[in-house]
C-alpha atoms as a PDB file:
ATOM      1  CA  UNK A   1       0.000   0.000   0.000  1.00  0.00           C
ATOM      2  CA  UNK A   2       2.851   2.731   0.660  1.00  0.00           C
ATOM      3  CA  UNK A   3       3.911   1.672  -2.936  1.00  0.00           C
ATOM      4  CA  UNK A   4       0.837   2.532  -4.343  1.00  0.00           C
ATOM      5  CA  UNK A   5       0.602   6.073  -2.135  1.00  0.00           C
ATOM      6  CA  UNK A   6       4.043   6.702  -3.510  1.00  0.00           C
ATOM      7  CA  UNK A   7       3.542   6.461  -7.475  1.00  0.00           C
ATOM      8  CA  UNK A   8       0.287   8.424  -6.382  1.00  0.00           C
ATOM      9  CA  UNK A   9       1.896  11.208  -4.548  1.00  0.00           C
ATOM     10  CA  UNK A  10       4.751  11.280  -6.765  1.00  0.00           C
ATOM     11  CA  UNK A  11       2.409  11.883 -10.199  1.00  0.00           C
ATOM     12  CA  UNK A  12       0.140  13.884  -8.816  1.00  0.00           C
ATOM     13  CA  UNK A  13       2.936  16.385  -7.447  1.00  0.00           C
ATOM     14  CA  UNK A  14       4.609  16.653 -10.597  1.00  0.00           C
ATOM     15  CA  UNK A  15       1.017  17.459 -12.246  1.00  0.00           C
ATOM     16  CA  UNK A  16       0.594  20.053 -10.004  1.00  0.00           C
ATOM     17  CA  UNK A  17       4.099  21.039 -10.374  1.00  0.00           C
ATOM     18  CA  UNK A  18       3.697  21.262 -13.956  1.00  0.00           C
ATOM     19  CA  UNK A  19       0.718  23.599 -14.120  1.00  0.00           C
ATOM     20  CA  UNK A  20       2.150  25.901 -10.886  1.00  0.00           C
ATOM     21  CA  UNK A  21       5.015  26.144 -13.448  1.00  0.00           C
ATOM     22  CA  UNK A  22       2.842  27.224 -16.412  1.00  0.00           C
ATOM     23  CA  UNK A  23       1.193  29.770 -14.032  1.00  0.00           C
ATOM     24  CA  UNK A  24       4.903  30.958 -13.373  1.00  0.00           C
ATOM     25  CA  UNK A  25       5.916  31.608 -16.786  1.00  0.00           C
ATOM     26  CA  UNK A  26       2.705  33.276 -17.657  1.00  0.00           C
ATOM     27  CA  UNK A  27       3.250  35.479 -14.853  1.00  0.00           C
ATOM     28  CA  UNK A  28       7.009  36.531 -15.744  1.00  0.00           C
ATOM     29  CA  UNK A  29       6.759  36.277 -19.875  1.00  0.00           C
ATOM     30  CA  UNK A  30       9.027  33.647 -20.334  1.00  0.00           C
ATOM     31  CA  UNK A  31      10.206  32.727 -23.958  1.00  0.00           C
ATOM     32  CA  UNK A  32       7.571  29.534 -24.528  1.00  0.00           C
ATOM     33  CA  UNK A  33       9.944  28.752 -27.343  1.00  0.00           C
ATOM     34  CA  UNK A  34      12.123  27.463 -24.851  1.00  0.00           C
ATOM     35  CA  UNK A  35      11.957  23.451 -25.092  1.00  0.00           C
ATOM     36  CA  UNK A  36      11.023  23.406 -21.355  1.00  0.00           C
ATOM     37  CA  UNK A  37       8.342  25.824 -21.336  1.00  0.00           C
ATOM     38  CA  UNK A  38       6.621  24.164 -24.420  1.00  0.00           C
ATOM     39  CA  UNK A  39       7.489  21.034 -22.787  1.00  0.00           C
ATOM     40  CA  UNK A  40       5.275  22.134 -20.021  1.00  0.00           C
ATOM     41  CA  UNK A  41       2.461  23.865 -21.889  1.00  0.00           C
ATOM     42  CA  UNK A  42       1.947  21.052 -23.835  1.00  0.00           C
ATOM     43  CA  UNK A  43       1.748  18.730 -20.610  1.00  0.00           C
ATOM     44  CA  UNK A  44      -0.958  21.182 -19.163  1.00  0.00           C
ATOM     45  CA  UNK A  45      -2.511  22.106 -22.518  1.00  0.00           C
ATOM     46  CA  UNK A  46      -5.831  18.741 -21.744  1.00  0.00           C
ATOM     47  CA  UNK A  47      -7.375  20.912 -19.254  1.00  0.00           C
ATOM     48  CA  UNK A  48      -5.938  24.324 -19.326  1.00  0.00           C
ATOM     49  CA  UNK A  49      -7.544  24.751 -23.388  1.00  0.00           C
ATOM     50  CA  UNK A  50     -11.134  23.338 -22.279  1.00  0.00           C
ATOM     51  CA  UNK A  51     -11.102  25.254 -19.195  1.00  0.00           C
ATOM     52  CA  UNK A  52     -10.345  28.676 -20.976  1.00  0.00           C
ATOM     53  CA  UNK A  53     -13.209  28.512 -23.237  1.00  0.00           C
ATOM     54  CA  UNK A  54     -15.549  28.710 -20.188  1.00  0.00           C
ATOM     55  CA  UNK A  55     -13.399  31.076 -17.928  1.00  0.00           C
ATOM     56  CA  UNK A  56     -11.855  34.601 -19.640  1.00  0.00           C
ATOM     57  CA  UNK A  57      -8.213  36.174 -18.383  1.00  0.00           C
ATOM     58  CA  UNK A  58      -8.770  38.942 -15.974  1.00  0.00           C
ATOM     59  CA  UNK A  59      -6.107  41.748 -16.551  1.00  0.00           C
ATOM     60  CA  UNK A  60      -2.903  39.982 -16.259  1.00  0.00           C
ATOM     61  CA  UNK A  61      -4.046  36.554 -14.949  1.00  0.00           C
ATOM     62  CA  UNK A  62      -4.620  33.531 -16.883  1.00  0.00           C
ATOM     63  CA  UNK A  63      -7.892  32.443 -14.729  1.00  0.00           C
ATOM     64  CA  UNK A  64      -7.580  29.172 -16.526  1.00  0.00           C
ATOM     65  CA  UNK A  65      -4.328  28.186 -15.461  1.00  0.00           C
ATOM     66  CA  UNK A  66      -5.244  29.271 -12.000  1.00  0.00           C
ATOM     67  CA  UNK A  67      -8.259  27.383 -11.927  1.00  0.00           C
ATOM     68  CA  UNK A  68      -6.091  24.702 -12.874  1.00  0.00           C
ATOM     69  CA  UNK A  69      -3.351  24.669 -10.787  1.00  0.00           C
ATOM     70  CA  UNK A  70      -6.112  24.684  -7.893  1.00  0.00           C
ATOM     71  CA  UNK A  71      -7.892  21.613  -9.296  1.00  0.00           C
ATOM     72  CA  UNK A  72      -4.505  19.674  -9.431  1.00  0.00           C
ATOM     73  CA  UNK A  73      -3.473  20.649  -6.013  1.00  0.00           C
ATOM     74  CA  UNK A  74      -6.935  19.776  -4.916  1.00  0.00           C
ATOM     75  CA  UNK A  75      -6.997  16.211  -6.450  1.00  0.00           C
ATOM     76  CA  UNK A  76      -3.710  15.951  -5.096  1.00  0.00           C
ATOM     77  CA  UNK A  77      -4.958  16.687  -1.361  1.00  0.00           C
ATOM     78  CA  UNK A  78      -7.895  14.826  -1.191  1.00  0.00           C
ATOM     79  CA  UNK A  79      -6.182  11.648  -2.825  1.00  0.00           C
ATOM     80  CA  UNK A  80      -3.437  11.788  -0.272  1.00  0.00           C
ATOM     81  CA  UNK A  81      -5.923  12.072   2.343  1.00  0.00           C
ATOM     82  CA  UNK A  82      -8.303   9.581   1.074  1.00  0.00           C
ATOM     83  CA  UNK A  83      -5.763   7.117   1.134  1.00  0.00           C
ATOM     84  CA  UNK A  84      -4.401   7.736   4.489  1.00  0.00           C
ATOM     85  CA  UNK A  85      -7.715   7.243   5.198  1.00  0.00           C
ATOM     86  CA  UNK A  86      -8.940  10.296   6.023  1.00  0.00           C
ATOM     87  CA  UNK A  87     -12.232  10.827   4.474  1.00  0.00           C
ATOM     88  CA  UNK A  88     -14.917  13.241   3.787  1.00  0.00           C
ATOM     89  CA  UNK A  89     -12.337  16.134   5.367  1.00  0.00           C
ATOM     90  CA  UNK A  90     -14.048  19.453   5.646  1.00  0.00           C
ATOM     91  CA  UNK A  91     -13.646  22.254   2.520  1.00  0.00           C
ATOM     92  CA  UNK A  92     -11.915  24.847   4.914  1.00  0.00           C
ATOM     93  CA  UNK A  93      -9.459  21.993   6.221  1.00  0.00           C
ATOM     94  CA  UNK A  94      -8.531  20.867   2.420  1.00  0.00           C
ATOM     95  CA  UNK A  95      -8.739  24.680   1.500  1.00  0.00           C
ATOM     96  CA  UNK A  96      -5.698  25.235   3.927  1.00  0.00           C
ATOM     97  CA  UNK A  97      -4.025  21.984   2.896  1.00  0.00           C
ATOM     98  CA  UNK A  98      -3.923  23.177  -0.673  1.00  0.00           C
ATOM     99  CA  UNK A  99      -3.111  26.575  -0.036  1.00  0.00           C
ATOM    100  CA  UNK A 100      -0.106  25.739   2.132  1.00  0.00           C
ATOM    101  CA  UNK A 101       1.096  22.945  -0.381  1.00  0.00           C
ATOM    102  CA  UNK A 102       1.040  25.162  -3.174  1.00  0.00           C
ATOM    103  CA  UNK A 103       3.007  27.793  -1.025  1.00  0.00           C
ATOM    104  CA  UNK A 104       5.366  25.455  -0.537  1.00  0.00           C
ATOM    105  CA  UNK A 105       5.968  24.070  -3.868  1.00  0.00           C
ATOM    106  CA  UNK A 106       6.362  27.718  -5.294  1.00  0.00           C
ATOM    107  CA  UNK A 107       9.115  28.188  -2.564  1.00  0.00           C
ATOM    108  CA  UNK A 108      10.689  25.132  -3.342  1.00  0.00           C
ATOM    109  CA  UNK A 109      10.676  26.040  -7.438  1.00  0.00           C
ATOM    110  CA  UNK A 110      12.347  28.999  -6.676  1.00  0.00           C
ATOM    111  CA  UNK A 111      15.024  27.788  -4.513  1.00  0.00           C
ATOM    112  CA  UNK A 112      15.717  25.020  -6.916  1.00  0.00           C
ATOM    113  CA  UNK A 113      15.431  27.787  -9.912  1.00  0.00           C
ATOM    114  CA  UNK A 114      18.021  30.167  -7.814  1.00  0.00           C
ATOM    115  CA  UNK A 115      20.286  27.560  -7.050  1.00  0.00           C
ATOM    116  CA  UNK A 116      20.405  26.633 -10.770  1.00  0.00           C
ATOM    117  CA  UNK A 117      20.825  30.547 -11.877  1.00  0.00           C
ATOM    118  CA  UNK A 118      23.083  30.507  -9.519  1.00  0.00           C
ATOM    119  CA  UNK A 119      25.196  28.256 -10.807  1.00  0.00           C
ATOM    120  CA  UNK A 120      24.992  28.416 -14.366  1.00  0.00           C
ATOM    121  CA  UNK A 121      26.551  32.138 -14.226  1.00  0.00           C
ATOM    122  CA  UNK A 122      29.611  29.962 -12.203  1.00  0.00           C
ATOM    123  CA  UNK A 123      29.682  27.226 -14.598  1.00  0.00           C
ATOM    124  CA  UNK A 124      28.961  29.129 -17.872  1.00  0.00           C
ATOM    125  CA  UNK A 125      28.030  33.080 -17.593  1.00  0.00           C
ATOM    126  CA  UNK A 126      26.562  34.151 -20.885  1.00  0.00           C
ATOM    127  CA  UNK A 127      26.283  30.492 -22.351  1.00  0.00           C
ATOM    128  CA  UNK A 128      23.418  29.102 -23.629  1.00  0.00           C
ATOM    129  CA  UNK A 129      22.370  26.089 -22.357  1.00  0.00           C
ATOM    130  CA  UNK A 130      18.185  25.085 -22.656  1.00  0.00           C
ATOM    131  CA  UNK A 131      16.575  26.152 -20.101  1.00  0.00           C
ATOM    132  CA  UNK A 132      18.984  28.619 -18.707  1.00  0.00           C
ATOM    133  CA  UNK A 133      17.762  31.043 -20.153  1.00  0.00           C
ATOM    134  CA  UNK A 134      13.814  30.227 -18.459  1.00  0.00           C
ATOM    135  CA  UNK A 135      15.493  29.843 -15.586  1.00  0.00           C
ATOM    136  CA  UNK A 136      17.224  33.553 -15.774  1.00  0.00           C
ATOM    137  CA  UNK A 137      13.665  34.857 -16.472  1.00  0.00           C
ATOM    138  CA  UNK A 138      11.926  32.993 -13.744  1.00  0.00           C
ATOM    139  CA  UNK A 139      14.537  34.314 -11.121  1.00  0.00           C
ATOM    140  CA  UNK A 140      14.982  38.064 -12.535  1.00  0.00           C
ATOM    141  CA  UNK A 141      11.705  39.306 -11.223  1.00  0.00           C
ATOM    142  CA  UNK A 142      12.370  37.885  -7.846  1.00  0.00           C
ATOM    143  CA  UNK A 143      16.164  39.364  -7.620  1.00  0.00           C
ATOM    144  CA  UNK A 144      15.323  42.781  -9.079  1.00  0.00           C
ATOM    145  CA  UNK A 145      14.058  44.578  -5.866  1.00  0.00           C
ATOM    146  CA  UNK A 146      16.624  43.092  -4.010  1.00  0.00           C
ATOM    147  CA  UNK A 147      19.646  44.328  -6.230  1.00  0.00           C
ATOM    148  CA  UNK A 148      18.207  47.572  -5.644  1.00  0.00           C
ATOM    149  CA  UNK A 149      18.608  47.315  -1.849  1.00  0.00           C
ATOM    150  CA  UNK A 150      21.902  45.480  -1.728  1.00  0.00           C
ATOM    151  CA  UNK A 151      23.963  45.843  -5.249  1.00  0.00           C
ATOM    152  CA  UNK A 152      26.698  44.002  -6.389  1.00  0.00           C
ATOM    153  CA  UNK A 153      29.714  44.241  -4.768  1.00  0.00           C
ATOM    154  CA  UNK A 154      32.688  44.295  -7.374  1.00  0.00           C
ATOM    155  CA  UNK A 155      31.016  41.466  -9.878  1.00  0.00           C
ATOM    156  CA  UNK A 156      29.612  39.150  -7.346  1.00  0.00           C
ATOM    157  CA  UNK A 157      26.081  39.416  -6.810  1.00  0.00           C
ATOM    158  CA  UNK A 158      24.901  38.659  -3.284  1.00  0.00           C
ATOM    159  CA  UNK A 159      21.026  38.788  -4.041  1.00  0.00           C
ATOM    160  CA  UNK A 160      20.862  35.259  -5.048  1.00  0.00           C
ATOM    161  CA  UNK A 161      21.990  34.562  -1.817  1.00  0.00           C
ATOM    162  CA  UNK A 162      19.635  36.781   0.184  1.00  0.00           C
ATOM    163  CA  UNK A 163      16.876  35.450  -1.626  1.00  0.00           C
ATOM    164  CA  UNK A 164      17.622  32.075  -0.725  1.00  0.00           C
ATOM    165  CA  UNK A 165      18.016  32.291   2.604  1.00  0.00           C
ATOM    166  CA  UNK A 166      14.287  34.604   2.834  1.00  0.00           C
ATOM    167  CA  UNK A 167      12.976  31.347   0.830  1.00  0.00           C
ATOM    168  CA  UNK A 168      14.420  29.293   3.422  1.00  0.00           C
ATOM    169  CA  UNK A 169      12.984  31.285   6.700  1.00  0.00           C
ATOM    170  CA  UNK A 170       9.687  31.114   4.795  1.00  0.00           C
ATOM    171  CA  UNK A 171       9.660  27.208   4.299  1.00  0.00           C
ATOM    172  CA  UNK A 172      10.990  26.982   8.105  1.00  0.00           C
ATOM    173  CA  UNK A 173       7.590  29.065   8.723  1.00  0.00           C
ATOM    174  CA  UNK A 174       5.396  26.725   6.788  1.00  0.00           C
ATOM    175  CA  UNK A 175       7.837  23.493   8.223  1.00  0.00           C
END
């Protein structure tokens, strides 16, 4: 049985990690030429496409994609809690669940998508590599309005770092 919960938790997360990501480069404009991002849109495209004939954007915001991303963290919740045994758990109760899950999955795709901007301008500043690029975009939003606080100092740029470590106190918070 904790075989089964396993594969289930496992695909389910990465669903839900696939259309928090779409959500994420809709929000920052990333290139969807990239192979990554189409890899993604393309994974999220069977309910995202149906979904936005019923439900227009607002402004900015893809309301299908959201709508999304809180039906996949939902079926992820109450399948993980269904097969712990848990049923019938109240709306509010599995409201918080997803809202904290999601929380923490966007803090975790950020630290992962620092860590990797991080080290791709070590490993290979100004290459192109797929992806690195994405991940430059996804992190630039995020790093901007701390660069402003604390600039560079000679050509090392602490912001990545100061980031991090906010991402990290935040995940302690939810821990």
């Amino acid at each position: 049985m904790e075989a089964v919960r396993y594969v289930i938790d496992t695909l389910l997360w990465l669903l839900t990690l696939a259309f928090l990501l779409r959500l994420l480069f809709q929000w920052v404009r990333v290139d969807f030429r990239d192979p990554i991002a189409d890899a993604v849109v393309r994974v999220t495209n069977w309910l995202v496409l149906p979904l936005r004939r019923a439900l227009p954007p607002v402004a900015r915001v893809d309301t299908a994609t959201v709508v999304a991303t809180l039906l996949a963290a939902t079926v992820h919740a109450a399948a993980l809690l269904a097969l712990a045994g848990v049923g019938g758990a109240p709306w509010a109760a599995l409201a918080a669940i997803v809202v904290r899950g999601l929380t923490e999955m966007l803090l975790r795709v950020y630290l992962f998508a620092l860590l990797l901007y991080a080290l791709a301008s070590f490993v290979a500043p100004g290459g192109y590599a797929p992806g690195t690029r994405l991940v430059a975009q996804l992190c630039e939003p995020v790093l901007r309005p701390v660069r402003r606080v604390i600039p560079p100092i000679g050509r090392i740029d602490f912001s990545v770092l100061w980031v991090s470590i906010l991402i990290g106190a935040l995940l302690a918070l939810l821990g």
